[in-house]
Protein backbone atom coordinates (compact mmCIF):
# COMPACT_ATOMS: atom_id res chain seq x y z
CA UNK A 1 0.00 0.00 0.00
CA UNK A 2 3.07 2.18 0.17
CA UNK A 3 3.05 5.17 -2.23
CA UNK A 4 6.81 5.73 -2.23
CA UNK A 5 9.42 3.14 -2.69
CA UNK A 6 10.63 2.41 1.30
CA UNK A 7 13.42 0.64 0.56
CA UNK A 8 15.53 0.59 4.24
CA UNK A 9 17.71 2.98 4.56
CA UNK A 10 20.72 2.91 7.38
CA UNK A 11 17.93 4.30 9.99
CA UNK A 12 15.92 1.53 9.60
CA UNK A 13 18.74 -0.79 9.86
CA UNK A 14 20.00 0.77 12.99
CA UNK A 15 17.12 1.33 15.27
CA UNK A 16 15.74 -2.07 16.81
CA UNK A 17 11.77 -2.60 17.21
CA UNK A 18 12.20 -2.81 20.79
CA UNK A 19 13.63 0.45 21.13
CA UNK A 20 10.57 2.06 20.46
CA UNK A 21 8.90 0.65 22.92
CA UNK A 22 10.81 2.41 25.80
CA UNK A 23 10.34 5.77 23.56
CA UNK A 24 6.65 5.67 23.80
CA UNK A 25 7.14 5.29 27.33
CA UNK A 26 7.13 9.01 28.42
CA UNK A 27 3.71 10.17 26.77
CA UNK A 28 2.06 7.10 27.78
CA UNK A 29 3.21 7.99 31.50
CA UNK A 30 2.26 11.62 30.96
CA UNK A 31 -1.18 10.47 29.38
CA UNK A 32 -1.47 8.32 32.97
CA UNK A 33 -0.82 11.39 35.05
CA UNK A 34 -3.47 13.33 33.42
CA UNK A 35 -6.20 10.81 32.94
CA UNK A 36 -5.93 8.78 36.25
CA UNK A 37 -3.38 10.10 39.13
CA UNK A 38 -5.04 13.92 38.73
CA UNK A 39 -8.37 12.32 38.62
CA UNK A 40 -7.80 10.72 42.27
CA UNK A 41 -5.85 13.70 43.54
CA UNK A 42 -8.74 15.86 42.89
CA UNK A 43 -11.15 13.91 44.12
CA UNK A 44 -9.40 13.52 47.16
CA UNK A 45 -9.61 17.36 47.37
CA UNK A 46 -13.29 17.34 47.16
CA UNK A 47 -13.86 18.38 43.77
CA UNK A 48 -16.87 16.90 41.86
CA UNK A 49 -16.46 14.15 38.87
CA UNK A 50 -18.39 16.77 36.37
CA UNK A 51 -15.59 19.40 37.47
CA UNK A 52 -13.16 16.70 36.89
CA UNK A 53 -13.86 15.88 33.58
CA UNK A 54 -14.23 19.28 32.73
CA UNK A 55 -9.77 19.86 33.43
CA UNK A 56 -9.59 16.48 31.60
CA UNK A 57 -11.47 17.09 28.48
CA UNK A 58 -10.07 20.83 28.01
CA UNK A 59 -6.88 19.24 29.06
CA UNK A 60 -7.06 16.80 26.23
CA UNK A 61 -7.87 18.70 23.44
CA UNK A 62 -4.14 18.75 21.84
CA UNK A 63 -4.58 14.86 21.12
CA UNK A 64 -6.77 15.76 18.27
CA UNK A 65 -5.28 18.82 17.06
CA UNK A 66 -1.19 18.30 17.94
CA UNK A 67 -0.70 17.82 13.77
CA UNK A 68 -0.95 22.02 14.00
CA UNK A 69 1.63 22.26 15.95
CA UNK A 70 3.95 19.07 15.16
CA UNK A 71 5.68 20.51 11.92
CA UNK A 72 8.42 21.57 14.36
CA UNK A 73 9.36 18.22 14.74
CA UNK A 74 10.37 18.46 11.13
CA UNK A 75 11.98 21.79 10.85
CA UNK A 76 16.03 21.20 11.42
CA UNK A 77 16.65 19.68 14.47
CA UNK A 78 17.46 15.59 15.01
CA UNK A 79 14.59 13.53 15.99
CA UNK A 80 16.20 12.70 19.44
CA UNK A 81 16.21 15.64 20.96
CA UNK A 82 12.81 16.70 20.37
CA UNK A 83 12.00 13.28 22.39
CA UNK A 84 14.14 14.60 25.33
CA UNK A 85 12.93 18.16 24.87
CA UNK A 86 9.12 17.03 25.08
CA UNK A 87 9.56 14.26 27.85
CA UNK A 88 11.78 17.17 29.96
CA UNK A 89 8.62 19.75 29.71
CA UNK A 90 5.84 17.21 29.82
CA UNK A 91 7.54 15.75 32.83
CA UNK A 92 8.26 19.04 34.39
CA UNK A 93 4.55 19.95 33.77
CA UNK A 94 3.12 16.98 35.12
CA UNK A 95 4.63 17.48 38.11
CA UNK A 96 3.92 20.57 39.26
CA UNK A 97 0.45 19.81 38.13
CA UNK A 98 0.85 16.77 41.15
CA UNK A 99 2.43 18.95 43.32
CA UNK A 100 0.05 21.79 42.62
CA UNK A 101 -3.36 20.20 42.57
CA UNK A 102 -4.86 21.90 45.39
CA UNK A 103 -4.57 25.16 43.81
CA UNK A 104 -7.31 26.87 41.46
CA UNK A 105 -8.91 24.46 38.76
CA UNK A 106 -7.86 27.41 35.96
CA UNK A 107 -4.20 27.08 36.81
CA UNK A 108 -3.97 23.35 36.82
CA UNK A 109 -6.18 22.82 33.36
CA UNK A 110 -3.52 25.78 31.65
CA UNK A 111 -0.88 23.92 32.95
CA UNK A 112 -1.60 20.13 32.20
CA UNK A 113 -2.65 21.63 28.84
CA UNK A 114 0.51 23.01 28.32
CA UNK A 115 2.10 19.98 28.82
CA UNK A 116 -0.46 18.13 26.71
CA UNK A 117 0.66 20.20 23.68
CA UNK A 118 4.34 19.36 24.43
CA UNK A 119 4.05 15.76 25.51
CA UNK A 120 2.23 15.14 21.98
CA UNK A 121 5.01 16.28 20.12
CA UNK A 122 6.68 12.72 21.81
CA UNK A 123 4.24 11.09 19.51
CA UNK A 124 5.09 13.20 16.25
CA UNK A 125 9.33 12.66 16.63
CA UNK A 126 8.83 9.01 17.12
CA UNK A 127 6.35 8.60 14.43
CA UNK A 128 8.88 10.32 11.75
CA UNK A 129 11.38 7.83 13.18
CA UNK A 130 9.25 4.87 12.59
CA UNK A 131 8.64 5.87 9.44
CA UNK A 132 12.42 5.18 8.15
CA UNK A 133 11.98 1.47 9.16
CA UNK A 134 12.28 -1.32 7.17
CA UNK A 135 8.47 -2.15 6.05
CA UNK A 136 9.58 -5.66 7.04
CA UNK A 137 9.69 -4.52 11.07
CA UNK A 138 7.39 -2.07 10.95
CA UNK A 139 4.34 -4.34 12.38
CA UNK A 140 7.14 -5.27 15.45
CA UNK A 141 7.95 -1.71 15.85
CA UNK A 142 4.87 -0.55 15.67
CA UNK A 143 3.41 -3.11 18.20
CA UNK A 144 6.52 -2.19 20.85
CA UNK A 145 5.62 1.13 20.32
CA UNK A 146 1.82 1.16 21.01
CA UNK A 147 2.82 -1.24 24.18
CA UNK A 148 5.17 1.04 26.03
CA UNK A 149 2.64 3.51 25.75
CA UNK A 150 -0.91 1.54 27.03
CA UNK A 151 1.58 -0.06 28.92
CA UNK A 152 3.75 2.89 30.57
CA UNK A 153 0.85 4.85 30.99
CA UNK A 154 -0.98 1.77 32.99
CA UNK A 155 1.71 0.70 35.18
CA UNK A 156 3.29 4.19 35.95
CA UNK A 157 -0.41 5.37 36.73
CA UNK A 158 -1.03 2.42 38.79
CA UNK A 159 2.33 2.91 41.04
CA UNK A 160 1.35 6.66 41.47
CA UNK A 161 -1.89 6.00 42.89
CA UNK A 162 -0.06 2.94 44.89
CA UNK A 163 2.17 5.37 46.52
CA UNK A 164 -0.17 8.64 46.52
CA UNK A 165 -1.12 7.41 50.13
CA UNK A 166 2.37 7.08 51.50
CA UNK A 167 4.56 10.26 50.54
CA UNK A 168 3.87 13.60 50.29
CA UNK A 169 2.94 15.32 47.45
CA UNK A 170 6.21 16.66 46.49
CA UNK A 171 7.84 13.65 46.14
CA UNK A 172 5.02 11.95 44.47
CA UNK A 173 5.48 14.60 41.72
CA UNK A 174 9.20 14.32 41.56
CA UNK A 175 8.84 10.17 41.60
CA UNK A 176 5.94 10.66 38.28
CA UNK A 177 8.08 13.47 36.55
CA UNK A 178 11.03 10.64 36.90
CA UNK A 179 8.67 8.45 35.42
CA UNK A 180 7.97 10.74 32.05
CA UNK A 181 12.02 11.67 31.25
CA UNK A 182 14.11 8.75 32.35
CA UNK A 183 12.79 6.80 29.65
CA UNK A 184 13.26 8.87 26.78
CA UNK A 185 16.98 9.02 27.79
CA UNK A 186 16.80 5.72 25.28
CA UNK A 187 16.21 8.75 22.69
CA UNK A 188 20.13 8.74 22.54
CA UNK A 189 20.05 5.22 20.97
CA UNK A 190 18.50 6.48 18.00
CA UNK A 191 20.43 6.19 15.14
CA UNK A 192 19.15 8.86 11.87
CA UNK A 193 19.92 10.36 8.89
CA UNK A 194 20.89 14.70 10.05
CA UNK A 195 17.47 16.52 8.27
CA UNK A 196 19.40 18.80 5.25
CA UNK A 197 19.76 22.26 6.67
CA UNK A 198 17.42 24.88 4.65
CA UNK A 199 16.36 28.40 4.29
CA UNK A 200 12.90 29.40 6.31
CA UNK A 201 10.70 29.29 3.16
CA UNK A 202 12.32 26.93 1.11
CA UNK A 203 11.82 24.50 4.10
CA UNK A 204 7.87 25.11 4.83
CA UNK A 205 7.41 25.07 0.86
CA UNK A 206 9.29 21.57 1.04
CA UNK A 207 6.79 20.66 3.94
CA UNK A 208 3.53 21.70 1.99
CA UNK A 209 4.52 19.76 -0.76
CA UNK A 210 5.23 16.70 1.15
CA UNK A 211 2.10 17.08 3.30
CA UNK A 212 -0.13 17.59 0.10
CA UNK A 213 1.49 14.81 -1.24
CA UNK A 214 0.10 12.65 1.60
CA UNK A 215 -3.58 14.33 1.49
CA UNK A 216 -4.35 13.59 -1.88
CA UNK A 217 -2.61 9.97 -2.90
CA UNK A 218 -5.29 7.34 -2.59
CA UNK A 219 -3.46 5.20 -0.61
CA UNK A 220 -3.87 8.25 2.32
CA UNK A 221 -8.03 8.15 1.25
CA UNK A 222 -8.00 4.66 1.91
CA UNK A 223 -5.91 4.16 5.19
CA UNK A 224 -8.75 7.28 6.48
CA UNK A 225 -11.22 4.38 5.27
CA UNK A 226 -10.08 2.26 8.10
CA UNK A 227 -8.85 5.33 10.75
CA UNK A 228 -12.20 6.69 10.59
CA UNK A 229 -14.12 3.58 11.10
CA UNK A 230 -15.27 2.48 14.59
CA UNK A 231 -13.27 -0.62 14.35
CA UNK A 232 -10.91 -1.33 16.60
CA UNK A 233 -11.71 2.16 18.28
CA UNK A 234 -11.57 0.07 21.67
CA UNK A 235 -13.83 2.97 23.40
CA UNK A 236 -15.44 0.69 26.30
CA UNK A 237 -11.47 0.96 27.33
CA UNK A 238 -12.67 5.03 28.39
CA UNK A 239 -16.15 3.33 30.16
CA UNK A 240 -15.56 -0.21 31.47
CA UNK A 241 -14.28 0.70 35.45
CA UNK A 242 -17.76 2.94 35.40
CA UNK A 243 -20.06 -0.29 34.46
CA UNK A 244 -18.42 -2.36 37.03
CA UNK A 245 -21.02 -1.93 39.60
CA UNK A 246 -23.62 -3.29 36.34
CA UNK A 247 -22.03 -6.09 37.14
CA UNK A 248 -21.64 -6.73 40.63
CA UNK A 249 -18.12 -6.13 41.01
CA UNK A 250 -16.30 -5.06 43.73
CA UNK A 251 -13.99 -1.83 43.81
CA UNK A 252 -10.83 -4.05 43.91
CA UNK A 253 -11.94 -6.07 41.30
CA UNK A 254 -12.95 -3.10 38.82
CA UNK A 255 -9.28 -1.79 40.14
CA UNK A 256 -7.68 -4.86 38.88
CA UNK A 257 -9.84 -5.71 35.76
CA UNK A 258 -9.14 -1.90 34.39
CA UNK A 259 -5.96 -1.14 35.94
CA UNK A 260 -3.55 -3.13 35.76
CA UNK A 261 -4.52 -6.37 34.11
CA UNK A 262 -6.11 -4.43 31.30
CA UNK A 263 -3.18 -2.62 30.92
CA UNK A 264 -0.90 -5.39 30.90
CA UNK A 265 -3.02 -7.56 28.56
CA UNK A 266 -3.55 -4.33 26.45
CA UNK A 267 0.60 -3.67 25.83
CA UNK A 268 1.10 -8.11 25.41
CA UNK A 269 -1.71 -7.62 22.62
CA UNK A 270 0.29 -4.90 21.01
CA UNK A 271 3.34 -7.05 20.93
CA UNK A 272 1.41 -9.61 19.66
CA UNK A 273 -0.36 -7.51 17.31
CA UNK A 274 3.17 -5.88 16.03
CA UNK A 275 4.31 -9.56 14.61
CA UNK A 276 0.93 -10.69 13.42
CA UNK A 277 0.94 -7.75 10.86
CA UNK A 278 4.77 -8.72 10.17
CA UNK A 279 3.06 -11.76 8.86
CA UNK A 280 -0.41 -10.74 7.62
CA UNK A 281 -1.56 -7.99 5.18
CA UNK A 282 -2.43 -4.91 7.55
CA UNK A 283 -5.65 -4.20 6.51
CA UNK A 284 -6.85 -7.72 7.02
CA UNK A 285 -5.07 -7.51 10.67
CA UNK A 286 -6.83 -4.32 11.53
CA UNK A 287 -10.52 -5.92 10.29
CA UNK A 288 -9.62 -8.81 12.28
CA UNK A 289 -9.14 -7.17 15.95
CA UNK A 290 -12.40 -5.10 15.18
CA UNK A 291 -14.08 -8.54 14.64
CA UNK A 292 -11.94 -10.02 18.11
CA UNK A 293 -13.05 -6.75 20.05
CA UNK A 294 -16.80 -7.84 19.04
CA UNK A 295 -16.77 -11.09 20.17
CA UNK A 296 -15.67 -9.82 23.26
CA UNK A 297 -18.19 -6.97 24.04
CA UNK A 298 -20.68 -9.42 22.71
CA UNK A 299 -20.12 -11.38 25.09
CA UNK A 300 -20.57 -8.52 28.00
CA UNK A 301 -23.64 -7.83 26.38
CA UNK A 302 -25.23 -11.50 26.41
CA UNK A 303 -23.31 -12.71 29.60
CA UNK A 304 -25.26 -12.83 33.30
CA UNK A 305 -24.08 -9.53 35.72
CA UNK A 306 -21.65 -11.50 37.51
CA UNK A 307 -17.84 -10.48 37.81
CA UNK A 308 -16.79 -13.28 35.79
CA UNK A 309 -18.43 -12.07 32.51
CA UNK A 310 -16.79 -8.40 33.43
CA UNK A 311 -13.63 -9.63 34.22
CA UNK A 312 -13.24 -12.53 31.17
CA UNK A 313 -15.07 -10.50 28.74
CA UNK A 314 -12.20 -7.48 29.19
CA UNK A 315 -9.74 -9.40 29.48
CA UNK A 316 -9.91 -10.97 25.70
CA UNK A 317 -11.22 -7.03 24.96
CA UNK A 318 -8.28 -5.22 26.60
CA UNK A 319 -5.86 -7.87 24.29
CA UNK A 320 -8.10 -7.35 21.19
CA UNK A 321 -6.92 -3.56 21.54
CA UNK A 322 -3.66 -3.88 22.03
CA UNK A 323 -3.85 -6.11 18.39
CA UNK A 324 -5.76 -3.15 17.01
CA UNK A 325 -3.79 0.17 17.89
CA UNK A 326 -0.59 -1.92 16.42
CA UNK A 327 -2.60 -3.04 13.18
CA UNK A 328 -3.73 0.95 13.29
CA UNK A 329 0.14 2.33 13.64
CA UNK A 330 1.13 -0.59 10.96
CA UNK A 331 -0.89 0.47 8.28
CA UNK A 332 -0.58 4.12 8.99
CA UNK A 333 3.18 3.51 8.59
CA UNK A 334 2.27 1.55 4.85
CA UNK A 335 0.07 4.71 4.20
CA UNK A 336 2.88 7.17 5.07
CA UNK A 337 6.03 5.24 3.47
CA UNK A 338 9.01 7.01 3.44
CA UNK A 339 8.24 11.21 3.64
CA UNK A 340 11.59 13.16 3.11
CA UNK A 341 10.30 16.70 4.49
CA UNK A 342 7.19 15.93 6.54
CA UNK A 343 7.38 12.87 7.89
CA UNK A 344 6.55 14.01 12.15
CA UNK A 345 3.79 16.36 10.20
CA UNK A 346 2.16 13.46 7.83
CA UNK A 347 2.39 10.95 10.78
CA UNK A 348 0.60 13.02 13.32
CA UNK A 349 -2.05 14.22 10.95
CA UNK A 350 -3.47 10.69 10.46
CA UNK A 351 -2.34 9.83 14.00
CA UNK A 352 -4.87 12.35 15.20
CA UNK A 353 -7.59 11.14 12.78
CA UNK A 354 -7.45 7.99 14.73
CA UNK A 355 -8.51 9.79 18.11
CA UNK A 356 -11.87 10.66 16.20
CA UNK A 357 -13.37 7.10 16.45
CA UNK A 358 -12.64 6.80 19.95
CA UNK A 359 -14.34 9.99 20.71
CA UNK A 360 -17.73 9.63 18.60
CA UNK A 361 -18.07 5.58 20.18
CA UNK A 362 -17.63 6.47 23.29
CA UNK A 363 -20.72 8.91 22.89
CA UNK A 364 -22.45 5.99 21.56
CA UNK A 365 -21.71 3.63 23.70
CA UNK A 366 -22.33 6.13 26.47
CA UNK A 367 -25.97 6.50 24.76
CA UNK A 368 -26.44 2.85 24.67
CA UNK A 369 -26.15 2.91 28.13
CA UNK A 370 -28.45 5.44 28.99
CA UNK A 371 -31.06 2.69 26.66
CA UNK A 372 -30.39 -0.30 27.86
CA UNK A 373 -28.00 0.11 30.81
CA UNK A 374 -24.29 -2.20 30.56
CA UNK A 375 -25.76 -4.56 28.07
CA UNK A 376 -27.06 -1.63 25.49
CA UNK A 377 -23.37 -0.04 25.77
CA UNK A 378 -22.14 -3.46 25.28
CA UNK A 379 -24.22 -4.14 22.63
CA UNK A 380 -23.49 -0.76 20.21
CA UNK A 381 -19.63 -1.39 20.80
CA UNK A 382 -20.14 -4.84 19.70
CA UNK A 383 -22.22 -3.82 16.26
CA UNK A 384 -19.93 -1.57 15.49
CA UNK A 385 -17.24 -3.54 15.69
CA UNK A 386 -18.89 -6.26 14.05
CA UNK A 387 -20.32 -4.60 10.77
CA UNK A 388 -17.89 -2.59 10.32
CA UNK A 389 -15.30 -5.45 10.94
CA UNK A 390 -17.00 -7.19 8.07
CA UNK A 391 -16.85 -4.44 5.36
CA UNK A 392 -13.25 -3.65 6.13
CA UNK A 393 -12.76 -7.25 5.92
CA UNK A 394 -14.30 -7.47 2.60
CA UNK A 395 -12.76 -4.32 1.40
CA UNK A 396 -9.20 -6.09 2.16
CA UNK A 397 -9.87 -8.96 0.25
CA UNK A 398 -10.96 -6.71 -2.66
CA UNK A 399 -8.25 -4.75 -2.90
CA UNK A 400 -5.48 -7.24 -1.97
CA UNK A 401 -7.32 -8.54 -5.59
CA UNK A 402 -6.80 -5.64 -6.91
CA UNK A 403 -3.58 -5.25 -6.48
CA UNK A 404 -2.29 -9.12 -7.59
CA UNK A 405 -4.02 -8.18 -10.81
CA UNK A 406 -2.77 -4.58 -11.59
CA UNK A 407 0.30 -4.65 -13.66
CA UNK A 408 3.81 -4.33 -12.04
CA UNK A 409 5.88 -1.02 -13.42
């Protein structure tokens, strides 16, 4: 599906799949302080859940619009230290916003905001460094890379709120700052190519170019095909601790179902996912973790309210999207190929088309709910997944006929 020849260059050669699972480390971390330690530290303050979400969602707003800003990441400077550059200020951020979350609500949205927009820029410099890979380790790569993130971001989250109730804040925020820039010290293992030195507008005509180049190829219309689709979107992830009472389970076993084990089971099912596409056409592998996500929701939906259908049914969920965020970094890696200019740019515009999904099925999952309680949300995750697994499934097939038949150059 590649539009440019991606031939390996030295890059590609160089830099190990595993590596970039450590890289993806620091936002995943980050993403963990924002969505679950500042969650508990506010609530232990008193403040409501609505007010809560409120700092989260404004707080989250650069994940869907961080290709505005991510050109920068293309503009001169080596890939590497952008990494340490964002992980520094994200982790700097993040910490103060631990340290600091007694203060006013305005301070400490403007400030994890700030180092939202930052820590997202992680995402762009590793995704321009993934794209120099050899295709043939780009489904490993991209399944280490999707891991250290779910993963990071689960287990450093999880050992935050473990020790939240046994230092003081302070060193809580110094231990989870730790926790965002230590690991993108492995930024200094990153062999690349130095990006050719140019002239101010010679440089952001090169990038327009590249980045139209991307838009309008076909292969960029199809891989949206897929990105935009609710497959694979893996949305009761944002939901399933908040049905756990739906199905009689108890606080420690909602802890453990959507903490850590999910988290876990979510980063194995990248890896796993990262060598199944080494070894199966992309598109097929991201149709086929829709279809495993709806088996699994299914069964949440048509399973008694007991503990064992919420704990066994998100267990084979949580590894069904792991499969499917490294079958969705895969193929937006086969979209992309090889860019020369734009590549941080390119990856983090169709990066951020991928948050859409998630967004628009948890809203209808969150709708099915309000129908039919646990079983409704269930039930629309599980449809979605399902039809839409099908077509994508069927599209594959068509166009992996396709492309047998069209002649070679």
């Amino acid at each position: 599906m590649n539009r440019d020849s991606v031939a390996a260059n030295d890059g590609g050669v160089r830099n190990p799949p595993w590596l970039f699972g450590i890289l993806s480390i620091p936002y995943g971390v980050f993403n963990g302080i924002l969505v679950v330690l500042i969650p508990f530290l506010l609530r232990k303050h008193g403040i409501s859940p609505d007010r809560i979400a409120n700092v989260i969602a404004i707080s989250s707003i650069p994940n869907v619009w961080y290709f505005l800003w991510s050109p920068v990441v293309d503009t001169g400077l080596l890939r590497r230290t952008w990494v340490l550059f964002a992980a520094a200020v994200s982790g700097a951020c993040g910490a103060i916003a631990i340290a600091a979350a007694s203060f006013s609500l305005t301070q400490l949205t403007l400030l994890l905001l700030a180092g939202n927009v930052v820590a997202m820029l992680l995402s762009s410099a590793c995704g321009a460094v993934l794209t120099t890979l050899d295709p043939a380790k780009r489904g490993r790569a991209s399944g280490w890379y999707q891991a250290g993130s779910l993963g990071g971001g689960a287990l450093g989250a999880g050992a935050a709120i473990w020790i939240a109730d046994k230092v003081p804040l302070p060193i809580l925020a110094v231990a989870a700052g730790s926790l965002v820039f230590l690991p993108a010290l492995a930024a200094l293992l990153i062999s690349e190519d130095r990006v050719q030195r140019m002239g101010l507008i010679p440089l952001f005509r090169a990038l327009g170019r590249d980045v139209w180049d991307v838009v309008r190829a076909r292969a960029t219309l199809i891989g949206l095909l897929f990105f935009l689709s609710p497959v694979g979107s893996s949305a009761v992830a944002n939901l399933i601790s908040s049905v756990g009472p739906d199905y009689h389970a108890s606080d420690a076993q909602v802890a453990w179902v959507s903490g850590l084990a999910g988290g876990v089971l979510s980063a194995s099912g990248c890896v796993l996912g990262g060598f199944i596409c080494d070894r199966l056409n992309r598109m097929t592998s991201y149709a086929l973790a829709g279809l495993l996500s709806a088996i699994f929701s299914a069964w949440m939906a048509l399973g008694s309210p007991t503990p064992f259908t919420y704990a066994g049914g998100y267990i084979g969920y949580a590894l069904a999207a792991g499969i499917a965020y490294a079958a969705f970094t895969a193929l937006e890696l086969d979209v992309l190929g090889k860019r020369r200019h734009a590549a941080g740019t390119a990856y983090s515009l169709l990066g951020a088309s991928g948050n859409l999904p998630i967004a628009y099925m948890t809203w209808f999952d969150g709708i099915g709910y309000k129908y039919s309680g646990a079983r409704g949300l269930m039930a629309v995750d599980s449809l979605a997944n399902a039809i839409g697994g099908v077509l994508l499934l069927l599209f594959a097939a068509y166009y992996a006929r396709e492309h047998l038949q069209s002649p070679r150059n």
